[in-house]
Protein backbone atom coordinates (compact mmCIF):
# COMPACT_ATOMS: atom_id res chain seq x y z
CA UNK A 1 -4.93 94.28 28.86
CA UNK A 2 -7.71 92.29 30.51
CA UNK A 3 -9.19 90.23 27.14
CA UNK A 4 -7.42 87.85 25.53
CA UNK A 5 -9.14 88.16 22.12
CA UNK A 6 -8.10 88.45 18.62
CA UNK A 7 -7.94 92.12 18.34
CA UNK A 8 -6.27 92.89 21.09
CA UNK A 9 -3.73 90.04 20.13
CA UNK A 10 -3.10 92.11 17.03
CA UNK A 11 -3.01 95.59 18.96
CA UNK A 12 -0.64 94.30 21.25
CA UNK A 13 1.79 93.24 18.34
CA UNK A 14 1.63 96.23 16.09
CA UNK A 15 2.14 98.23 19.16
CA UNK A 16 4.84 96.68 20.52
CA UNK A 17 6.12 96.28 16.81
CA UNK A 18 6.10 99.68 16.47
CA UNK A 19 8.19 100.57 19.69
CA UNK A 20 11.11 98.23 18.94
CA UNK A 21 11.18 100.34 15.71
CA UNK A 22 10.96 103.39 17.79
CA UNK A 23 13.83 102.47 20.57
CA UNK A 24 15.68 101.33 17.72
CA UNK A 25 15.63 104.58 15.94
CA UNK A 26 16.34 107.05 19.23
CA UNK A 27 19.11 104.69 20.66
CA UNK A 28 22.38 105.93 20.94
CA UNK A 29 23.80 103.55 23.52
CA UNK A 30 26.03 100.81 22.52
CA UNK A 31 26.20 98.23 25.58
CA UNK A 32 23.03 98.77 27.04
CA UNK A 33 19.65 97.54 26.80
CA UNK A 34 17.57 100.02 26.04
CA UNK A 35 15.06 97.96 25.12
CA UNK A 36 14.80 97.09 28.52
CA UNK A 37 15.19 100.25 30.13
CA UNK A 38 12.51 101.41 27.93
CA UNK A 39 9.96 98.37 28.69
CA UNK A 40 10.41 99.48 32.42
CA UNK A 41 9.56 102.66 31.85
CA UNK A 42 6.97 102.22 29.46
CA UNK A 43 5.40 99.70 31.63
CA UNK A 44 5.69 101.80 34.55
CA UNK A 45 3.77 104.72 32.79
CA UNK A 46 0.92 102.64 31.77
CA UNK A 47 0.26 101.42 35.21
CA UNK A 48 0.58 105.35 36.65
CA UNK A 49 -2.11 105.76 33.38
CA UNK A 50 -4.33 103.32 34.29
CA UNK A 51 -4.20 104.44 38.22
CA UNK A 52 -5.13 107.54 37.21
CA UNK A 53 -8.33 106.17 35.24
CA UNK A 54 -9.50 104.65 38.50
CA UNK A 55 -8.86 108.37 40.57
CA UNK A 56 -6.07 106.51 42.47
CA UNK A 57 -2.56 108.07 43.67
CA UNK A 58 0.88 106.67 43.71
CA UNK A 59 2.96 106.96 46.74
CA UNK A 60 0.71 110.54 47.33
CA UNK A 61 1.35 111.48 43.58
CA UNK A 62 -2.28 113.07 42.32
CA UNK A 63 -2.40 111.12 38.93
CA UNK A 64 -5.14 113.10 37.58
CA UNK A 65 -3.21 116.55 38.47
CA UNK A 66 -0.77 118.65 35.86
CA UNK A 67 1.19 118.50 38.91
CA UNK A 68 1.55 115.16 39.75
CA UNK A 69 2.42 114.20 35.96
CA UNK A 70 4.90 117.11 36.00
CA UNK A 71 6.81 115.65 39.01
CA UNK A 72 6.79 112.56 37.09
CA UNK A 73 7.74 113.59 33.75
CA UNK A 74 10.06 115.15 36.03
CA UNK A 75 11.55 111.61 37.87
CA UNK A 76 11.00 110.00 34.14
CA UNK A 77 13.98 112.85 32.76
CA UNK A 78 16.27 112.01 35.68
CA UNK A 79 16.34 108.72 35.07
CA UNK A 80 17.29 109.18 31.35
CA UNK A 81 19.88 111.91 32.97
CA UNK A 82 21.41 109.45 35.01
CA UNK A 83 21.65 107.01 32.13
CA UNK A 84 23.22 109.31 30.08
CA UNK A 85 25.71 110.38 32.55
CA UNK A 86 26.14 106.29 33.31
CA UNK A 87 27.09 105.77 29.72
CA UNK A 88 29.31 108.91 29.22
CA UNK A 89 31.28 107.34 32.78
CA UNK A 90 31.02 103.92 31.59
CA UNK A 91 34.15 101.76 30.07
CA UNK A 92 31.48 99.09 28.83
CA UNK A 93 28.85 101.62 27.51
CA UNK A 94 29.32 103.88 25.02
CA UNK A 95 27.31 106.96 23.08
CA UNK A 96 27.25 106.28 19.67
CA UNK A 97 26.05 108.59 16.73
CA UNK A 98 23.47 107.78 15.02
CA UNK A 99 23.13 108.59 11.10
CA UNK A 100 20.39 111.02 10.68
CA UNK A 101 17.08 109.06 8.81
CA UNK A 102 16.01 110.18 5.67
CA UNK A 103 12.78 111.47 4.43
CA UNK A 104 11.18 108.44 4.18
CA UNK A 105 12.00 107.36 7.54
CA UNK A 106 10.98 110.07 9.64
CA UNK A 107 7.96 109.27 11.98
């Protein structure tokens, strides 16, 4: 996150690469942006990952406890609760089914 060379360039493109496949794969909201919602949350759980690297808390959360991840795994479920019941309530956002992938494209 800190260098701006090459490498990292080309981690930070396969990675992100690889999560628009993945969002694109486990959507199944039509109306939404998911690929924002996920971005936020994403983004939000690499900072709390790289606060716990540095033995620092978040808003008294101990990020290098089993607790303090459960509580936010916890918060992290919620949120996709609350989405879910958002969509299901929703007359602009809808739950869609998603064909199941085949073989080839299971990750």
């Amino acid at each position: 996150m800190k260098t701006n060379d090459l490498l990292a360039d080309r981690v930070s493109t396969t990675l992100d690469a690889e999560l628009v496949r993945l969002v694109g794969q486990l959507c199944f909201v039509k109306g939404g942006d998911p690929a924002a919602i996920s971005a936020v949350v994403l983004g939000a759980l690499s900072f709390l990952t790289i606060q716990a690297q540095h033995d620092r808390s978040m808003l008294g959360i101990d990020l290098r406890s089993e607790a303090g991840w459960g509580r936010i795994e916890a918060a992290v479920k919620l949120i996709y609760k609350g989405l879910a019941k958002s969509a299901l309530t929703s007359s602009t956002i809808q739950v869609v089914i998603k064909p199941q992938p085949t073989a080839g494209g299971v990750w």
